[in-house]
PDB file of N, CA and C in Angstrom:
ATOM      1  N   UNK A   1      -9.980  -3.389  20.543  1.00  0.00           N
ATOM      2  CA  UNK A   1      -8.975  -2.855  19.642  1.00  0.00           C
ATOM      3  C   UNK A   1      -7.937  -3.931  19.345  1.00  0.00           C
ATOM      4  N   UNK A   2      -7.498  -3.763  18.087  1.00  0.00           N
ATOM      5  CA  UNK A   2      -6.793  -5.257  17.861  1.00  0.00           C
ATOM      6  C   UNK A   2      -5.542  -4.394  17.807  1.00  0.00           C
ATOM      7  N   UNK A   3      -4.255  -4.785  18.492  1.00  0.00           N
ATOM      8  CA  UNK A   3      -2.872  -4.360  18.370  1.00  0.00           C
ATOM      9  C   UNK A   3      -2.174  -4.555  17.013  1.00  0.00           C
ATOM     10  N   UNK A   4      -1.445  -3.823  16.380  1.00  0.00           N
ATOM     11  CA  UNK A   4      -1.168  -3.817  15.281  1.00  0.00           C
ATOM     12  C   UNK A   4       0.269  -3.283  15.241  1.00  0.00           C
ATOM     13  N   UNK A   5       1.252  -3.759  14.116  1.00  0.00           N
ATOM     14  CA  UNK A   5       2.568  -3.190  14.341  1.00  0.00           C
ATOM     15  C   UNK A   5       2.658  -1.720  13.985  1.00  0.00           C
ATOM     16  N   UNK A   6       3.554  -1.460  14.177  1.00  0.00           N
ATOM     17  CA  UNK A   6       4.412   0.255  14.022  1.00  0.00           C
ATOM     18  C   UNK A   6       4.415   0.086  12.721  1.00  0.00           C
ATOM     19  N   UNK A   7       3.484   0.958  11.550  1.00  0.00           N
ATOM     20  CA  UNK A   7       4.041   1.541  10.504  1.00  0.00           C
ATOM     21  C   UNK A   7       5.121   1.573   9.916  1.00  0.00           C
ATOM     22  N   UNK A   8       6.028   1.732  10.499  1.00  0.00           N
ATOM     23  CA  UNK A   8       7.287   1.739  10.175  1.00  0.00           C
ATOM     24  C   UNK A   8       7.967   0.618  10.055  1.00  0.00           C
ATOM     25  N   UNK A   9       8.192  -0.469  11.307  1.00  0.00           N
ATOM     26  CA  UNK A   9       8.107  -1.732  11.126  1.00  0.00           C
ATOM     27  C   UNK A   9       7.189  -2.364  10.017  1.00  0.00           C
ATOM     28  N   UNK A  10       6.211  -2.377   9.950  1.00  0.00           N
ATOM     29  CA  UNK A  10       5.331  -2.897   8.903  1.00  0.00           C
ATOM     30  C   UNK A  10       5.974  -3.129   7.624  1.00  0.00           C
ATOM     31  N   UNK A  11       6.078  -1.572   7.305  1.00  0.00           N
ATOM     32  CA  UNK A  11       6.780  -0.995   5.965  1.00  0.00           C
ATOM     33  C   UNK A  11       7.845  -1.990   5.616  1.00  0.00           C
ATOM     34  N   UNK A  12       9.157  -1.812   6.380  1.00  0.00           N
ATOM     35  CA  UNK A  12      10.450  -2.768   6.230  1.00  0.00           C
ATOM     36  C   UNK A  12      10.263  -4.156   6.184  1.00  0.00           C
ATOM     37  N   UNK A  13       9.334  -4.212   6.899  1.00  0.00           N
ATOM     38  CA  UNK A  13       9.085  -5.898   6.994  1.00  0.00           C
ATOM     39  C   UNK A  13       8.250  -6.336   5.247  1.00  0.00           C
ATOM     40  N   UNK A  14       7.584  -5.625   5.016  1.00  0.00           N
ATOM     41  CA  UNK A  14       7.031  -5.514   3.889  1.00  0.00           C
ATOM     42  C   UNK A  14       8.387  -5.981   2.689  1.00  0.00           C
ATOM     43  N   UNK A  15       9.280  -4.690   2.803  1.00  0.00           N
ATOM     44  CA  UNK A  15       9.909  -4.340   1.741  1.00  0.00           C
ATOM     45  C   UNK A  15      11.636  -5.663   1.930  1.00  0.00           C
ATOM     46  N   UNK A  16      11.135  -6.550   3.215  1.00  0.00           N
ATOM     47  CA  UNK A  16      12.131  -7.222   3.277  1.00  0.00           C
ATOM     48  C   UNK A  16      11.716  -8.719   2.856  1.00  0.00           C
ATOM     49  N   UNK A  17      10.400  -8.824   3.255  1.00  0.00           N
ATOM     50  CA  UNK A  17       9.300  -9.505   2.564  1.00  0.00           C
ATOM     51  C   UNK A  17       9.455 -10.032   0.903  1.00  0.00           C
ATOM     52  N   UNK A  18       9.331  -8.550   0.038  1.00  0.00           N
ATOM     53  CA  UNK A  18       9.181  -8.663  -1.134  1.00  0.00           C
ATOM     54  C   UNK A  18      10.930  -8.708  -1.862  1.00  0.00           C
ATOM     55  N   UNK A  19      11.664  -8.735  -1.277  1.00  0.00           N
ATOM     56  CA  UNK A  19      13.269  -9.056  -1.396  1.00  0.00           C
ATOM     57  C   UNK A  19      13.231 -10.132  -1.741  1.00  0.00           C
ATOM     58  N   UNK A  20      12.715 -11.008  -0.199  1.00  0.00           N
ATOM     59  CA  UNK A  20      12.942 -12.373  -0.456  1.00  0.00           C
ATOM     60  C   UNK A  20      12.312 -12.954  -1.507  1.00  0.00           C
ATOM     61  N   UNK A  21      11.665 -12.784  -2.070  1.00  0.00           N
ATOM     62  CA  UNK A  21      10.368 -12.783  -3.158  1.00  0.00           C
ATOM     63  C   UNK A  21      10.390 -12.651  -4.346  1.00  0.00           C
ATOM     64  N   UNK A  22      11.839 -12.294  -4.532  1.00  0.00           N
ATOM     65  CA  UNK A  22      12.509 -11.496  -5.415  1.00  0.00           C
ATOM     66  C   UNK A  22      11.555 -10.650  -6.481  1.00  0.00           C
ATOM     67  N   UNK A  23      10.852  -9.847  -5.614  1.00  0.00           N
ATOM     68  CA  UNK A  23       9.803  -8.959  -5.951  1.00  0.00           C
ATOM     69  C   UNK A  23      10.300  -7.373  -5.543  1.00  0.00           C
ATOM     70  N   UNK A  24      10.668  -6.616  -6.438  1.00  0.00           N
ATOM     71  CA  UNK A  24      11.250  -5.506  -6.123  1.00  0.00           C
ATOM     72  C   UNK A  24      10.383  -4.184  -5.551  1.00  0.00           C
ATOM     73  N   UNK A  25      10.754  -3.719  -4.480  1.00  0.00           N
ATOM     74  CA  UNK A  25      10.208  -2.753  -3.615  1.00  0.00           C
ATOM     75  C   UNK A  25      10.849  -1.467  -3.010  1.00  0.00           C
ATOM     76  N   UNK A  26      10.007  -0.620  -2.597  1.00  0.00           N
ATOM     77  CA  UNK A  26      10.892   0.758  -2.639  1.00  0.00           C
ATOM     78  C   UNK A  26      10.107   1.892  -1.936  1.00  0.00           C
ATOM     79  N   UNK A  27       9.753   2.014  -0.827  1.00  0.00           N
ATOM     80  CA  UNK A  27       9.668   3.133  -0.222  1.00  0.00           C
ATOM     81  C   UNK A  27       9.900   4.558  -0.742  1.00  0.00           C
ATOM     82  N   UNK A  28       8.155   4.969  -0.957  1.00  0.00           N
ATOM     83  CA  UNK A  28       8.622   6.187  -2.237  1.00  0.00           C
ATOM     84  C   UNK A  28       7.840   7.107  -1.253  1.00  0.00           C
ATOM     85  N   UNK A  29       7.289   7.200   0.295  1.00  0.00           N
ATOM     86  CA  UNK A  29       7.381   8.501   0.776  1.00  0.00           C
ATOM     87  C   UNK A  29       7.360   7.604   2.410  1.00  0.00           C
ATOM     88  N   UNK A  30       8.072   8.598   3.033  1.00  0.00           N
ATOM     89  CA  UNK A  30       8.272   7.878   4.612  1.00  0.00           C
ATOM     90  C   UNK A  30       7.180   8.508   5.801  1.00  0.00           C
ATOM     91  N   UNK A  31       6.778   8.116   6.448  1.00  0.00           N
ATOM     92  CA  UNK A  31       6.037   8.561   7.148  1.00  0.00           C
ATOM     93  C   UNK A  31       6.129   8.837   8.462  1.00  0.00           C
ATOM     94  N   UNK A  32       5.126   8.482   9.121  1.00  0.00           N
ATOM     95  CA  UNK A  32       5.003   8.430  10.524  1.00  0.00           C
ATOM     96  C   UNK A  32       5.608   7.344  11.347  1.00  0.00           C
ATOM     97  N   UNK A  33       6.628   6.814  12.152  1.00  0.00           N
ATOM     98  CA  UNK A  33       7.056   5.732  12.721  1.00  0.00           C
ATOM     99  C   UNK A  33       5.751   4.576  12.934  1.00  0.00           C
ATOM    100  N   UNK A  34       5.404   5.886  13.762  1.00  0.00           N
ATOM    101  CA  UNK A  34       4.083   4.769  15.055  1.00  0.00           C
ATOM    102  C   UNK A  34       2.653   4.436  14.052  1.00  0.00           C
ATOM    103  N   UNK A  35       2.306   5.568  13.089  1.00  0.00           N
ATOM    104  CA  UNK A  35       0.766   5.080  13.356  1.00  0.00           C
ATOM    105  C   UNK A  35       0.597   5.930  11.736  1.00  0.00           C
ATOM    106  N   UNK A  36       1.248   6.128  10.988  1.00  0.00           N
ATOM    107  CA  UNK A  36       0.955   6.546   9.554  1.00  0.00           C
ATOM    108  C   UNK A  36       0.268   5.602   8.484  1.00  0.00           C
ATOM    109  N   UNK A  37      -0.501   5.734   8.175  1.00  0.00           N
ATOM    110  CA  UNK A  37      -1.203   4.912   6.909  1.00  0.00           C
ATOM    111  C   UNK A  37      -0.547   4.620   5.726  1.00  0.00           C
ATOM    112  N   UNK A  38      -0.547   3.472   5.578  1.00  0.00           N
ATOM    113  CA  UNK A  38       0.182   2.869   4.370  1.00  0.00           C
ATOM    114  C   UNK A  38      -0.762   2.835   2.998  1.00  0.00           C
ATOM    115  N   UNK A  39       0.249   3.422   2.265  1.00  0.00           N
ATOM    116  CA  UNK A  39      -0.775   3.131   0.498  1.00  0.00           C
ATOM    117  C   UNK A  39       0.392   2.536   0.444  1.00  0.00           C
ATOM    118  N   UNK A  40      -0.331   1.537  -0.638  1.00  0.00           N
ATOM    119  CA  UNK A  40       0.332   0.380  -1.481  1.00  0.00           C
ATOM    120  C   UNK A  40       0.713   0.592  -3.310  1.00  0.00           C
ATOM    121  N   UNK A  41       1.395   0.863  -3.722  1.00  0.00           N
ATOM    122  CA  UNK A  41       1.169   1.094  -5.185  1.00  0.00           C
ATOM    123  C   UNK A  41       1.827  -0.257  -5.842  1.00  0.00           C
ATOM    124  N   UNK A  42       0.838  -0.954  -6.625  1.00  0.00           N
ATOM    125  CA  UNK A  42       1.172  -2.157  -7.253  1.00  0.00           C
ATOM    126  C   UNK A  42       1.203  -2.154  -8.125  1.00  0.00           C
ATOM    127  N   UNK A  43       2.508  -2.501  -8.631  1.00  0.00           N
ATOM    128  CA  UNK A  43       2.581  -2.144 -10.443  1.00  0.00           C
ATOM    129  C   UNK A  43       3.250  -3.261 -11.593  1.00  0.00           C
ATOM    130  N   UNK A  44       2.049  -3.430 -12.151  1.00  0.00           N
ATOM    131  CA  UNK A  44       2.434  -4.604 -13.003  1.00  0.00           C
ATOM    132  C   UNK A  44       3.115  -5.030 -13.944  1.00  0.00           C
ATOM    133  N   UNK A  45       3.167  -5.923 -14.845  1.00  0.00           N
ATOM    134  CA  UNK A  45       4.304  -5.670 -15.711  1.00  0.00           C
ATOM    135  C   UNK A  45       3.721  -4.695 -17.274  1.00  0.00           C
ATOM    136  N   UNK A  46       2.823  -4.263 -17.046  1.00  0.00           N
ATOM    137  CA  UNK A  46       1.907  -4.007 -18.100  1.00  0.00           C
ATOM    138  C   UNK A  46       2.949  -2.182 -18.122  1.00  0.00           C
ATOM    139  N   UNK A  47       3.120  -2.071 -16.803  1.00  0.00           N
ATOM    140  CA  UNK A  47       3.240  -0.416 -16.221  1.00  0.00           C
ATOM    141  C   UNK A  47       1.940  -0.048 -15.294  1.00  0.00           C
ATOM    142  N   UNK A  48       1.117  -0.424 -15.499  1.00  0.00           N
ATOM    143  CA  UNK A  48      -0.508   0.301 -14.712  1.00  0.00           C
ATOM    144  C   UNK A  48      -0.032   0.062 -13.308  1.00  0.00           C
ATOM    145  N   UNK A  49      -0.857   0.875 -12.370  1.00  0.00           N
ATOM    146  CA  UNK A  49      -0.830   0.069 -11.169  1.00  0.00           C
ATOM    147  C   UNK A  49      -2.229  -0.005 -10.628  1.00  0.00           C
ATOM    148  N   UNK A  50      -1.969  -0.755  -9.247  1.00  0.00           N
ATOM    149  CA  UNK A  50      -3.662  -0.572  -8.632  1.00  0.00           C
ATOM    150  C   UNK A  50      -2.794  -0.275  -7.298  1.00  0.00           C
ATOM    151  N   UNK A  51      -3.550   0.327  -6.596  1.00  0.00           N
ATOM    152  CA  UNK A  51      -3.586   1.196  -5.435  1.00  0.00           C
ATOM    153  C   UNK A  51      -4.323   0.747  -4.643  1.00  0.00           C
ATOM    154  N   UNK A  52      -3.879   0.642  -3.341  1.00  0.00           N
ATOM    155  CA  UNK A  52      -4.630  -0.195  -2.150  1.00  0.00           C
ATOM    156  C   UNK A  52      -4.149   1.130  -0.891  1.00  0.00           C
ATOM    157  N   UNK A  53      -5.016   1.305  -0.179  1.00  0.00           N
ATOM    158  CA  UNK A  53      -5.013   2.413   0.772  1.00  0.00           C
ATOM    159  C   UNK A  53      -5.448   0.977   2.367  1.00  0.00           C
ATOM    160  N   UNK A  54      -4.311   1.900   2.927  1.00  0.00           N
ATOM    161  CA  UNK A  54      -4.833   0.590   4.754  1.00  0.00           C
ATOM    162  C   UNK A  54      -5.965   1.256   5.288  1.00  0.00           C
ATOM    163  N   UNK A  55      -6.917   0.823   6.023  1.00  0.00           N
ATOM    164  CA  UNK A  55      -7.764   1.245   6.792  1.00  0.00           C
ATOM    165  C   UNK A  55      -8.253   0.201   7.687  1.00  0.00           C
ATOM    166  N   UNK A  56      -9.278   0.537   8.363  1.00  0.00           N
ATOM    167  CA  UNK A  56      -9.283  -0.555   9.716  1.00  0.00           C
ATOM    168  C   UNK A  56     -10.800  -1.529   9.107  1.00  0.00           C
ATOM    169  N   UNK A  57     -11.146  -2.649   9.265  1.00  0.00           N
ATOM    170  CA  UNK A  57     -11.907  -3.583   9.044  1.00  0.00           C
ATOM    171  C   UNK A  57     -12.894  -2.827  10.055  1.00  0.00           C
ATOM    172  N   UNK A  58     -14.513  -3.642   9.624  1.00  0.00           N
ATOM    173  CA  UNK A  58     -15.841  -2.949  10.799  1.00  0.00           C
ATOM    174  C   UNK A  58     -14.973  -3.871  11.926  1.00  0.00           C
ATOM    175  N   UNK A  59     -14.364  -5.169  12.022  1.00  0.00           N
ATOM    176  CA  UNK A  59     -13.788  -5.941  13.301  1.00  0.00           C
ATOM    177  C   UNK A  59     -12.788  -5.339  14.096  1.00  0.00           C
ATOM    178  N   UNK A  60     -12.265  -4.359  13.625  1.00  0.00           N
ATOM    179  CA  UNK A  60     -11.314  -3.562  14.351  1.00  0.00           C
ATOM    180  C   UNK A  60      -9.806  -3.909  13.384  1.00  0.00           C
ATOM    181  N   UNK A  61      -9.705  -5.243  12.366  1.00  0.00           N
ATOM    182  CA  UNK A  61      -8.591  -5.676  12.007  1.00  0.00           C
ATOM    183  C   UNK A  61      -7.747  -4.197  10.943  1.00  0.00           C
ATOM    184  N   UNK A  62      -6.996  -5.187  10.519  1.00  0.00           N
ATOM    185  CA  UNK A  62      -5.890  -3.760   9.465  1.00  0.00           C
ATOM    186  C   UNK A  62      -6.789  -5.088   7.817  1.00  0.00           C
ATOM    187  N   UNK A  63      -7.270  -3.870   7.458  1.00  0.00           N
ATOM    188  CA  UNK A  63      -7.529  -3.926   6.014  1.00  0.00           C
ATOM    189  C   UNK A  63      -7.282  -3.088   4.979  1.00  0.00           C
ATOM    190  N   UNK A  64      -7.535  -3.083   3.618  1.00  0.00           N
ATOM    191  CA  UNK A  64      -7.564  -2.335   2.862  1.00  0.00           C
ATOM    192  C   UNK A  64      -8.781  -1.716   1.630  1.00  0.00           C
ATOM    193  N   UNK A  65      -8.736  -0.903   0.847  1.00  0.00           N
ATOM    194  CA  UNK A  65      -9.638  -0.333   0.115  1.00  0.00           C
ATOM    195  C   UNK A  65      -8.602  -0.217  -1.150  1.00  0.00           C
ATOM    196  N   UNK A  66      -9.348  -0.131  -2.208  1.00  0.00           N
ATOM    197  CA  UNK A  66      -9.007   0.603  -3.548  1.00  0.00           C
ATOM    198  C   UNK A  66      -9.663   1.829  -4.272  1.00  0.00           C
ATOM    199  N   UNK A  67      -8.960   2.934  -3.614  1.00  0.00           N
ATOM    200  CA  UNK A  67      -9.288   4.221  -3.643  1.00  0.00           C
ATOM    201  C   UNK A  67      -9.763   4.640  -5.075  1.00  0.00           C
ATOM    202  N   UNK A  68      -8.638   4.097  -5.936  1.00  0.00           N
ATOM    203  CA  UNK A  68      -9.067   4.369  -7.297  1.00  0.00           C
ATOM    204  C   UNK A  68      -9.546   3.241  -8.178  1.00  0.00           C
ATOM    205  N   UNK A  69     -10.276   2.506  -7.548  1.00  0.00           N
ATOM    206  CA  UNK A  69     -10.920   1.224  -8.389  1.00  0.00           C
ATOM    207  C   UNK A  69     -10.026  -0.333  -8.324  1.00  0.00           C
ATOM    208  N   UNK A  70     -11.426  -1.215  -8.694  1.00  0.00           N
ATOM    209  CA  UNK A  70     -10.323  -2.398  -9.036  1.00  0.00           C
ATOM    210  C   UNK A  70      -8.869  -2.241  -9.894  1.00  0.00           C
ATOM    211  N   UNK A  71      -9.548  -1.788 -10.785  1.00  0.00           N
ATOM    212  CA  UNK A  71      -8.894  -1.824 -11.842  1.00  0.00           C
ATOM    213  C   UNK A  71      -7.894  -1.324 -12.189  1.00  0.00           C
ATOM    214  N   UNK A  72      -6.950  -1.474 -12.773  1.00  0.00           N
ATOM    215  CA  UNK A  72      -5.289  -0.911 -12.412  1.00  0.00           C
ATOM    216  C   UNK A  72      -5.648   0.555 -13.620  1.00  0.00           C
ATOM    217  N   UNK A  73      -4.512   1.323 -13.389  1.00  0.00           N
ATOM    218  CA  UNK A  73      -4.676   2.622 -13.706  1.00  0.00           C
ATOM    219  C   UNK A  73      -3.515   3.110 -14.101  1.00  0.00           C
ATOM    220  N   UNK A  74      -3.125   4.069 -14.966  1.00  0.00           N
ATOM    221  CA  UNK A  74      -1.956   4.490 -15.401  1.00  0.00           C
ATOM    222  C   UNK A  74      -0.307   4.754 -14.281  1.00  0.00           C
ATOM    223  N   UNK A  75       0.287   4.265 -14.108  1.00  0.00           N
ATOM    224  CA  UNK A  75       1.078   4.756 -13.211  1.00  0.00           C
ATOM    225  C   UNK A  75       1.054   6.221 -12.511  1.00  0.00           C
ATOM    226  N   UNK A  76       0.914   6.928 -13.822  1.00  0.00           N
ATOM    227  CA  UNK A  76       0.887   8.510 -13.142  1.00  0.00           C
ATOM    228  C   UNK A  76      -0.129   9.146 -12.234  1.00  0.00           C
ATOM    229  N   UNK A  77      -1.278   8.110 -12.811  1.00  0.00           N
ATOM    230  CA  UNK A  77      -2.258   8.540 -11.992  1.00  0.00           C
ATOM    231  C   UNK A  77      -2.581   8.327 -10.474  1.00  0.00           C
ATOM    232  N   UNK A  78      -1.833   6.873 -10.098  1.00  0.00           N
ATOM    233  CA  UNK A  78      -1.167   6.264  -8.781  1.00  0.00           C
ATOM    234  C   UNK A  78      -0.464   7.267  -8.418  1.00  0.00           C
ATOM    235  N   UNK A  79       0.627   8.122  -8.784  1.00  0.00           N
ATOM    236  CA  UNK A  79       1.349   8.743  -8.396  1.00  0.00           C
ATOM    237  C   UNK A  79       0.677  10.025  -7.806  1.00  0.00           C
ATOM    238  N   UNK A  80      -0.015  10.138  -9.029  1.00  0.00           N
ATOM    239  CA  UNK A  80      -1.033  11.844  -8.109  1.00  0.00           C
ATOM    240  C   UNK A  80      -1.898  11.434  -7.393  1.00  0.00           C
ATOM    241  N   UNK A  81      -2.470  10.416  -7.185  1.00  0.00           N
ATOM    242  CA  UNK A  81      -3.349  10.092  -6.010  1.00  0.00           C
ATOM    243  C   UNK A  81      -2.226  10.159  -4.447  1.00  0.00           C
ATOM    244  N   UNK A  82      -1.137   9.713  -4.932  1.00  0.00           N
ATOM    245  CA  UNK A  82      -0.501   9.443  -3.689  1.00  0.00           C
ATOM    246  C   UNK A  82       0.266  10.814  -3.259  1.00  0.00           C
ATOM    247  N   UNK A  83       0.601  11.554  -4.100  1.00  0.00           N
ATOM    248  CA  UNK A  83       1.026  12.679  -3.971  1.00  0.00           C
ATOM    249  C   UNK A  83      -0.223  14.001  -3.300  1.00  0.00           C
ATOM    250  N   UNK A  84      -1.560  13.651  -3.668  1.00  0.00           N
ATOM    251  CA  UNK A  84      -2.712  14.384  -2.960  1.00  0.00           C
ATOM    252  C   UNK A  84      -2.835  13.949  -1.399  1.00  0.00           C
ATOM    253  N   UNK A  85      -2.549  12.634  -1.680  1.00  0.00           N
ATOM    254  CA  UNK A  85      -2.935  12.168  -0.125  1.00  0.00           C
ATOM    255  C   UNK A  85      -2.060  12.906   0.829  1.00  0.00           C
ATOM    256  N   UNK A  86      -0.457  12.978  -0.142  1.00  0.00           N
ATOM    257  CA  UNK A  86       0.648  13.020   0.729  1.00  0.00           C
ATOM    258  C   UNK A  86       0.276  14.965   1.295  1.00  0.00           C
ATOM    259  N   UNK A  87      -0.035  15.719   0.473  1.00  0.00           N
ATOM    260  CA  UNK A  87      -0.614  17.032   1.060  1.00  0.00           C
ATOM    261  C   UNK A  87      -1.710  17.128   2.161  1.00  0.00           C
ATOM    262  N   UNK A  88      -2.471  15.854   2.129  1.00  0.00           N
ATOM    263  CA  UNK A  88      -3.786  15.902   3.246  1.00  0.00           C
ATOM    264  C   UNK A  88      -3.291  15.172   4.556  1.00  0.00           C
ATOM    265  N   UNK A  89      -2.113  14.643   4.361  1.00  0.00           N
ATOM    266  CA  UNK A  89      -2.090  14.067   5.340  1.00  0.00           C
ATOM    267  C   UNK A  89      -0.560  13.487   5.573  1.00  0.00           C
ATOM    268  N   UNK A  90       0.793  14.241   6.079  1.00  0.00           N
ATOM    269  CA  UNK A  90       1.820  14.221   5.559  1.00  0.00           C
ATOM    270  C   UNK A  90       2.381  12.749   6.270  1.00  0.00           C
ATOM    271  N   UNK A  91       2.017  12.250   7.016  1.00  0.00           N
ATOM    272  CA  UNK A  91       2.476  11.105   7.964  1.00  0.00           C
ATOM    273  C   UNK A  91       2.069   9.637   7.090  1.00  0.00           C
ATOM    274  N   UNK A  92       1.590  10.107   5.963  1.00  0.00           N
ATOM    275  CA  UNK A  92       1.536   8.526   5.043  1.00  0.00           C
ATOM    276  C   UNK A  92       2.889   7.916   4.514  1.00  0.00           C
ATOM    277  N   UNK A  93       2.577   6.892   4.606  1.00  0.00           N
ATOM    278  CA  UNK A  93       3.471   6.006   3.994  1.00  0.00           C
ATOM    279  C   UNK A  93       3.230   5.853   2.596  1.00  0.00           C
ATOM    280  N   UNK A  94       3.792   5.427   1.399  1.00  0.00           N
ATOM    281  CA  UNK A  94       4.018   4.762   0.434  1.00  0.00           C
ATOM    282  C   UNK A  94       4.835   4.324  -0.213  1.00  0.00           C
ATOM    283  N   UNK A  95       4.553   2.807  -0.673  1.00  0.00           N
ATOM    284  CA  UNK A  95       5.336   1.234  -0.442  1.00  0.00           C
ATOM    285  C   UNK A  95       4.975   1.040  -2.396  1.00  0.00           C
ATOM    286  N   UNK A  96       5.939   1.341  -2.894  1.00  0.00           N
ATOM    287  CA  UNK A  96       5.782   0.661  -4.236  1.00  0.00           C
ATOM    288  C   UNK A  96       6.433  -1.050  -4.628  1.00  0.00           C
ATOM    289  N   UNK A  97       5.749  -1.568  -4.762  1.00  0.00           N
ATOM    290  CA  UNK A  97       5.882  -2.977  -5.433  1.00  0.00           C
ATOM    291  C   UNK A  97       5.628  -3.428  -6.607  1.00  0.00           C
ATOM    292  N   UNK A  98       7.071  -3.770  -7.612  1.00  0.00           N
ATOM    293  CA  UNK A  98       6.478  -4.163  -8.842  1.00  0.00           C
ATOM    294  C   UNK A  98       6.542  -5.741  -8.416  1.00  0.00           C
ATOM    295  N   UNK A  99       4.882  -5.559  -9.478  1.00  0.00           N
ATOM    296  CA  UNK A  99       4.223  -7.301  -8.655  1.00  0.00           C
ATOM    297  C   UNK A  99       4.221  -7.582 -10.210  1.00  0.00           C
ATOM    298  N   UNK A 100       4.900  -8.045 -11.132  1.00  0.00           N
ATOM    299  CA  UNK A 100       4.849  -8.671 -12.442  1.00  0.00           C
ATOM    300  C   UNK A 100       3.745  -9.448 -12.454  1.00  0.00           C
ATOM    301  N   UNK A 101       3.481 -10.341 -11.612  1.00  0.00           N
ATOM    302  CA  UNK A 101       3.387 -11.583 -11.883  1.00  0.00           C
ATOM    303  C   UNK A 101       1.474 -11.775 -11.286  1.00  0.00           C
ATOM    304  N   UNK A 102       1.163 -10.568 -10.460  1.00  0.00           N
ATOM    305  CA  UNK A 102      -0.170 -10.280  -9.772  1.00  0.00           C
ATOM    306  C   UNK A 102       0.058 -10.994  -8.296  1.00  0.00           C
ATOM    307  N   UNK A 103       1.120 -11.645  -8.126  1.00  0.00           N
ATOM    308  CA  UNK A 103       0.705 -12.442  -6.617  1.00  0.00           C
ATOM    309  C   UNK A 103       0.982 -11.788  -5.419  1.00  0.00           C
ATOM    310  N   UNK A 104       1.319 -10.244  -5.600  1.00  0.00           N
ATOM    311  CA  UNK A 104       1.250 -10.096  -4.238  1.00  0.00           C
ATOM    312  C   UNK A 104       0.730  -9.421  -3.659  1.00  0.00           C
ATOM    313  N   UNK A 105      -0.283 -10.542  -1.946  1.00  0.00           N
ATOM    314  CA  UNK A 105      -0.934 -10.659  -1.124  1.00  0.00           C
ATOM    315  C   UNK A 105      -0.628  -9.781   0.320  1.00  0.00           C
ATOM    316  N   UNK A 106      -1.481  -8.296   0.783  1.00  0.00           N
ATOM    317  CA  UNK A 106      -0.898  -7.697   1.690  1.00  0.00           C
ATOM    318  C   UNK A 106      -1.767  -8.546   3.188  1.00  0.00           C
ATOM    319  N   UNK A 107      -1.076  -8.213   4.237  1.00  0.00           N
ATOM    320  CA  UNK A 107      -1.716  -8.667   5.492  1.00  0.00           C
ATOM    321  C   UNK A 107      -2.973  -7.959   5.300  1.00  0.00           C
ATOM    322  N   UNK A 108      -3.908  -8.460   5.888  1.00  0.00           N
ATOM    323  CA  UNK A 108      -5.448  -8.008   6.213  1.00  0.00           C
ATOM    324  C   UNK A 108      -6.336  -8.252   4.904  1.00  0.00           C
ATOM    325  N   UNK A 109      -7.557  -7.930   5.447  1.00  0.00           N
ATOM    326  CA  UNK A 109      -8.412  -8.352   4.007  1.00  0.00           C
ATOM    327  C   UNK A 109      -8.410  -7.006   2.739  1.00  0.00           C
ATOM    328  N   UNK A 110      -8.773  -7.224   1.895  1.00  0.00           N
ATOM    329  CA  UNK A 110      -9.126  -6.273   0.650  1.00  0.00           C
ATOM    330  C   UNK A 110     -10.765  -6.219   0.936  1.00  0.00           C
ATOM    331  N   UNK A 111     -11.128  -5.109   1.178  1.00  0.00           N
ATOM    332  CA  UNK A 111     -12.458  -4.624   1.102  1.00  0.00           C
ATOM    333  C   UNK A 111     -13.151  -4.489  -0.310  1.00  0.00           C
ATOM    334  N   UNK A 112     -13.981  -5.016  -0.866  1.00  0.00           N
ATOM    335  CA  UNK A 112     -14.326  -5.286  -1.767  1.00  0.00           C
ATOM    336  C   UNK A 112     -15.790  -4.104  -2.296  1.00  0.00           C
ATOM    337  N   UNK A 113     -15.399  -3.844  -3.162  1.00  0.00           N
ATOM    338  CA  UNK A 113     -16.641  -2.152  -3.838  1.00  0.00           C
ATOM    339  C   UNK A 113     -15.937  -1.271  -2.902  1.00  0.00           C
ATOM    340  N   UNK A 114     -14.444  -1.469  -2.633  1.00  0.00           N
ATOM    341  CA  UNK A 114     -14.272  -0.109  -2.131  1.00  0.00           C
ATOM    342  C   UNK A 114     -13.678   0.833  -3.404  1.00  0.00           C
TER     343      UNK A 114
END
């Protein structure tokens, strides 16, 4: 099992991360301290976003998936994905980042045909 930070920590570190970055960020549902799953909503300068959900690598590491495709997607529709999740499973996190520019890179790998 690979040790991994507190959710919560994660999150801030994230959103203190994308400060410095001068990449604007915003905690749009709070979760679980210890062990809540982070969605990512990335939103470009277009408006679309793409959506990255955490899950664990076959290695045990912290990776991610794209629940609703590569491909970026209407904002609203990010929003009701994250808002369904948030009914199935109330201890999620979600971390909005407007990434103008496409460069930003979360810890762990991106699972690819997810």
């Amino acid at each position: 099992m690979v040790s991994r930070l507190k959710a919560g920590i994660w999150v801030r570190a994230q959103v203190r991360l994308c400060d410095m970055a001068g990449r604007p960020a915003a905690i749009l549902r709070h979760g679980d301290d210890d062990a809540g799953v982070v969605i990512l909503k990335l939103v470009g300068a277009d408006g679309t976003a793409s959506v990255l959900a955490q899950t664990t690598a076959p290695d045990g590491g912290l990776a991610w998936h794209r629940p609703l495709g590569a491909a970026p997607v209407p904002e609203s529709e990010a929003d009701a994905y994250i808002a369904r999740q948030a009914g199935y499973d109330p201890d999620i996190w979600a971390l909005e980042i407007l990434d103008r520019q496409g460069t930003y890179v979360p810890d762990g790998r991106i699972l690819e045909g997810q």
